[in-house]
Protein backbone atom coordinates (compact mmCIF):
# COMPACT_ATOMS: atom_id res chain seq x y z
CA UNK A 1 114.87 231.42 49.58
CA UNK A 2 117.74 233.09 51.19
CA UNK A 3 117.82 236.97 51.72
CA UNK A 4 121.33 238.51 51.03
CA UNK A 5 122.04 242.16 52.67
CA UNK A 6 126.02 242.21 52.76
CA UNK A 7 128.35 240.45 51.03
CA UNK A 8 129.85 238.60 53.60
CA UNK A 9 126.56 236.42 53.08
CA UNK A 10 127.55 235.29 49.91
CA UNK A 11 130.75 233.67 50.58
CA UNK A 12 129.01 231.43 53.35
CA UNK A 13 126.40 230.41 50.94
CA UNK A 14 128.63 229.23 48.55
CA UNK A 15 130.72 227.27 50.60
CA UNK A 16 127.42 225.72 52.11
CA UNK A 17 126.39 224.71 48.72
CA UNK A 18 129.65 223.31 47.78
CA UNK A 19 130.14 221.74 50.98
CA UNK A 20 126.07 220.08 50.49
CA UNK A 21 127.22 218.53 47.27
CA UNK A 22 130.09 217.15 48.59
CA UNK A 23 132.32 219.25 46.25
CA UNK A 24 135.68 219.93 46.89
CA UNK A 25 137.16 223.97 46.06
CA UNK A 26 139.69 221.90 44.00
CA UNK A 27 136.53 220.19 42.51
CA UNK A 28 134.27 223.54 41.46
CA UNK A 29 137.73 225.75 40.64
CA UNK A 30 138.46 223.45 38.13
CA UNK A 31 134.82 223.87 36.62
CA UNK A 32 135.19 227.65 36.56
CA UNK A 33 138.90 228.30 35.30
CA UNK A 34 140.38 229.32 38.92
CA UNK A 35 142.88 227.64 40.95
CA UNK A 36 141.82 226.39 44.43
CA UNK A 37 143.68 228.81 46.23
CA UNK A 38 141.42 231.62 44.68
CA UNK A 39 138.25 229.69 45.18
CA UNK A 40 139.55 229.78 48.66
CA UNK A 41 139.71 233.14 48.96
CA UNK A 42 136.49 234.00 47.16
CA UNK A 43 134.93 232.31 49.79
CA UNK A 44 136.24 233.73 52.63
CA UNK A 45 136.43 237.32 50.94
CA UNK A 46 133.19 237.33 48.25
CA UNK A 47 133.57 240.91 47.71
CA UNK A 48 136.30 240.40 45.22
CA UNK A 49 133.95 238.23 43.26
CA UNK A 50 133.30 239.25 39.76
CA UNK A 51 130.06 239.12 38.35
CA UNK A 52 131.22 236.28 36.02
CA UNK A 53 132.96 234.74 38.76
CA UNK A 54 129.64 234.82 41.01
CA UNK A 55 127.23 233.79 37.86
CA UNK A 56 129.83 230.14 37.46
CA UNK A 57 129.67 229.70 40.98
CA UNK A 58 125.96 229.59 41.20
CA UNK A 59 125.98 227.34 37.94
CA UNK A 60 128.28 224.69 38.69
CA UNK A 61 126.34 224.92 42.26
CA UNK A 62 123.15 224.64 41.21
CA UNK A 63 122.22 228.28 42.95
CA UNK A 64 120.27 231.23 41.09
CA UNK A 65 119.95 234.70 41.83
CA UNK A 66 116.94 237.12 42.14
CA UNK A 67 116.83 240.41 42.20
CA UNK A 68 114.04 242.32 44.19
CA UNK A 69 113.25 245.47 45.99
CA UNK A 70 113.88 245.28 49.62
CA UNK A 71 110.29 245.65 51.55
CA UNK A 72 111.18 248.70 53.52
CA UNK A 73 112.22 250.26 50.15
CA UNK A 74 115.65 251.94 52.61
CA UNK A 75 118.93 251.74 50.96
CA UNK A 76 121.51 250.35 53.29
CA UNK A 77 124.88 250.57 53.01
CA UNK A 78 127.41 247.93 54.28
CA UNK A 79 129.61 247.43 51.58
């Protein structure tokens, strides 16, 4: 299990993945409804994913997400 603290995270996990199951971005946009060239960007800039956009992503990728309180309990802030 991965931990996730900034968003910048995300993007590199979901290429990973897609890169793994030697998916194109032409490949998984098509499965979601984007063009490449936004797949492309997500990637490189996750914090203009939407919620629905992240939720596909992690289907088509075979990825889930969990929620959980951080150990130290401290809000951070690097958004």
């Amino acid at each position: 299990m991965r931990t996730i603290t900034t968003s910048s995270q995300v993007g590199a996990i979901l290429s990973a993945q897609r890169r793994q199951l030697k998916l194109s971005q032409a490949d998984v946009a098509a499965r979601i409804g984007l063009s490449q060239n936004r797949l492309s960007v997500l990637e490189s800039n996750p914090a203009t994913l939407t919620t629905k956009q992240l939720l596909a992503l992690l289907n088509v990728l075979g990825l889930e997400m969990t929620l959980a309180p951080r150990a130290d309990r401290s809000p951070k802030s690097e958004w």
